[in-house]
C-alpha atoms as a PDB file:
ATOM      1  CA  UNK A   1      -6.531 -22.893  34.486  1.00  0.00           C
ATOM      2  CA  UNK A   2      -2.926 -21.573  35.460  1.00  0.00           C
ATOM      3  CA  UNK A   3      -1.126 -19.388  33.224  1.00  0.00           C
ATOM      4  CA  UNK A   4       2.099 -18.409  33.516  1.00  0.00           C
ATOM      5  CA  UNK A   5       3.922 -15.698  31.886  1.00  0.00           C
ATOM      6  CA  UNK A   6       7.040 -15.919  30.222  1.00  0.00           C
ATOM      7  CA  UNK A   7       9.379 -14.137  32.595  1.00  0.00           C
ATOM      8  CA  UNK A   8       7.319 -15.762  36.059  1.00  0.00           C
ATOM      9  CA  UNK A   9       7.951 -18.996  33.714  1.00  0.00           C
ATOM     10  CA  UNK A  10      11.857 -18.497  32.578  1.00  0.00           C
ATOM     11  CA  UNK A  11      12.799 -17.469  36.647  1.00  0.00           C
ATOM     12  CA  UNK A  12      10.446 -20.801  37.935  1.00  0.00           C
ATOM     13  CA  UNK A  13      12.538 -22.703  35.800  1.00  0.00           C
ATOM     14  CA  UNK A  14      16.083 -21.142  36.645  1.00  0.00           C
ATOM     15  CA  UNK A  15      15.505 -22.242  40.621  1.00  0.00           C
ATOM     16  CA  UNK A  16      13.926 -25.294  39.788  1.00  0.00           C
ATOM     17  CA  UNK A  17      17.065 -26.031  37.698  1.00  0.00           C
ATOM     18  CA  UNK A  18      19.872 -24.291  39.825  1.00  0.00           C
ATOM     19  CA  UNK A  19      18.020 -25.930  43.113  1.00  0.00           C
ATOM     20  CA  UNK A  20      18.313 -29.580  41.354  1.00  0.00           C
ATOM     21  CA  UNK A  21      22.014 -28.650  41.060  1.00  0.00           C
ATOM     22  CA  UNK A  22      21.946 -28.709  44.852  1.00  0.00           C
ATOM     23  CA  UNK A  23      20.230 -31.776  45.181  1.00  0.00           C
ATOM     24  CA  UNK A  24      16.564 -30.708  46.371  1.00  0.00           C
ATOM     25  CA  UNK A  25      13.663 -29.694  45.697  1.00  0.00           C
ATOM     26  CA  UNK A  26      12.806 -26.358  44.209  1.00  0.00           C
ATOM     27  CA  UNK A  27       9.979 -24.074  46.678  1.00  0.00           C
ATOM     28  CA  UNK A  28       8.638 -20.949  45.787  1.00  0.00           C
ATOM     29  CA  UNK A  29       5.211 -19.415  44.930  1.00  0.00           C
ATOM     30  CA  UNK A  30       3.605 -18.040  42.141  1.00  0.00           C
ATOM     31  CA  UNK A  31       2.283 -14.196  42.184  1.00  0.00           C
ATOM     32  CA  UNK A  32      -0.396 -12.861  40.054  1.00  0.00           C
ATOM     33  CA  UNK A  33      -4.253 -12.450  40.224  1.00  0.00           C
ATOM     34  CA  UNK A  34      -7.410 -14.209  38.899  1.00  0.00           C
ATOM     35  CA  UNK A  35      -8.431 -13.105  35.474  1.00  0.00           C
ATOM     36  CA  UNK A  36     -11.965 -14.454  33.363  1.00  0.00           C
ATOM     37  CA  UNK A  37     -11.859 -17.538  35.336  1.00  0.00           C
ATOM     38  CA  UNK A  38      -8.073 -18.668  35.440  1.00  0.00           C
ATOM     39  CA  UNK A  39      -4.816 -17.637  37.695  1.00  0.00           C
ATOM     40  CA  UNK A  40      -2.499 -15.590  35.881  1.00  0.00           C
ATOM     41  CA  UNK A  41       0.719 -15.664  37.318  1.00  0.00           C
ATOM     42  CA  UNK A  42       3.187 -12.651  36.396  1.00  0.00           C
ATOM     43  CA  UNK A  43       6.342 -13.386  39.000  1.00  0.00           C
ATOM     44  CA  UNK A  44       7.830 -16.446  40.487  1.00  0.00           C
ATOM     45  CA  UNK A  45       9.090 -15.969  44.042  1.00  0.00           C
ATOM     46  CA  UNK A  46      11.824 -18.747  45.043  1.00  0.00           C
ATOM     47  CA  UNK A  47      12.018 -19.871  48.497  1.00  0.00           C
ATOM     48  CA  UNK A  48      14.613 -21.722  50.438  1.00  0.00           C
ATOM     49  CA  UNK A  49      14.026 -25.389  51.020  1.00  0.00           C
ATOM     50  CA  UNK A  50      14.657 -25.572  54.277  1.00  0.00           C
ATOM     51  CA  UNK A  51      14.859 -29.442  54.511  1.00  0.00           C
ATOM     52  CA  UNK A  52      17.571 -29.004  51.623  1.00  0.00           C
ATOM     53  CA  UNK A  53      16.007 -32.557  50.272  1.00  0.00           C
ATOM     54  CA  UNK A  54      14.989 -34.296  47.052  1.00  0.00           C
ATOM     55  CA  UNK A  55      12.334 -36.078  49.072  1.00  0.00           C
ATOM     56  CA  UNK A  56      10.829 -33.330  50.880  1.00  0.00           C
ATOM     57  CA  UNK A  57      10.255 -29.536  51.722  1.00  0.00           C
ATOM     58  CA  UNK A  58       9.543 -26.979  53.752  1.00  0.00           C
ATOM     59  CA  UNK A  59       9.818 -23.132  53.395  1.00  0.00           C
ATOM     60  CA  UNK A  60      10.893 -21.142  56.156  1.00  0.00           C
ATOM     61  CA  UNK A  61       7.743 -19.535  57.847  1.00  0.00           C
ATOM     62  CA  UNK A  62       8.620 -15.848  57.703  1.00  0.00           C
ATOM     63  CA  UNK A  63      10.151 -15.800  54.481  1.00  0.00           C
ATOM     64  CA  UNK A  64       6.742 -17.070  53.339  1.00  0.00           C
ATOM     65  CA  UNK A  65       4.783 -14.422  54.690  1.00  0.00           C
ATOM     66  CA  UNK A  66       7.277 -11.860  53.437  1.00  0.00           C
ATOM     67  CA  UNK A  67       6.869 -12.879  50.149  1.00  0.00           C
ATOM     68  CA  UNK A  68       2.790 -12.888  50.448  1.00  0.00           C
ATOM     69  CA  UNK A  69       3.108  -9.739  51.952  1.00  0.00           C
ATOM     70  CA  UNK A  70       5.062  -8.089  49.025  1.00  0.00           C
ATOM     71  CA  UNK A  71       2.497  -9.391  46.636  1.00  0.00           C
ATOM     72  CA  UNK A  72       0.093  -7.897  48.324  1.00  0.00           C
ATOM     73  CA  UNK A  73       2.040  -4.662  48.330  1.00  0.00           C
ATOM     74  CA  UNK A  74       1.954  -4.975  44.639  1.00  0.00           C
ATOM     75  CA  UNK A  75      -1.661  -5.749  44.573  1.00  0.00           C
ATOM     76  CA  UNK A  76      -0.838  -9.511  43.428  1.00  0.00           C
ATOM     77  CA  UNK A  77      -1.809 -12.778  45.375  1.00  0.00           C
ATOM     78  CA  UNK A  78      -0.672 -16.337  45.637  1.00  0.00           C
ATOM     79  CA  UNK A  79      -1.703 -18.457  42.622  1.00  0.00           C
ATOM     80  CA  UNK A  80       0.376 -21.028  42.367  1.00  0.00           C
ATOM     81  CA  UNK A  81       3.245 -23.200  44.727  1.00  0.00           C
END
């Protein structure tokens, strides 16, 4: 089970919305750890969709490994896309 906290939730949602705006898809990952069995996501990382497309997406390589590598500075990992 994924749960998402408010603030990780309320900034997912503000890309996903501001992103639809633009016409594409929203990217981005979900940071947080596994807790008793489920993923508990605590921030929401956007990414640029670098396809700028309703149909598909792709993140740019680097900026997805520096945004696994500042979780990991914070002692957080991917949980979520």
């Amino acid at each position: 089970m994924l749960v998402i906290k408010q603030k990780a939730y309320d900034a997912m949602l503000a890309h996903a919305r501001d992103r639809a705006g633009e016409g594409e898809i929203a990217c981005g990952l979900l940071g947080g750890a596994f807790e008793e069995g489920r993923r508990l996501a605590v921030q929401s990382i956007p990414l640029e969709n670098i396809k700028h497309s309703r149909e598909n997406f792709r993140t740019d390589r680097a900026e997805h490994s520096q945004a696994i590598s500042g979780l990991a500075g914070q002692k957080l990992t991917v949980v979520g896309l």
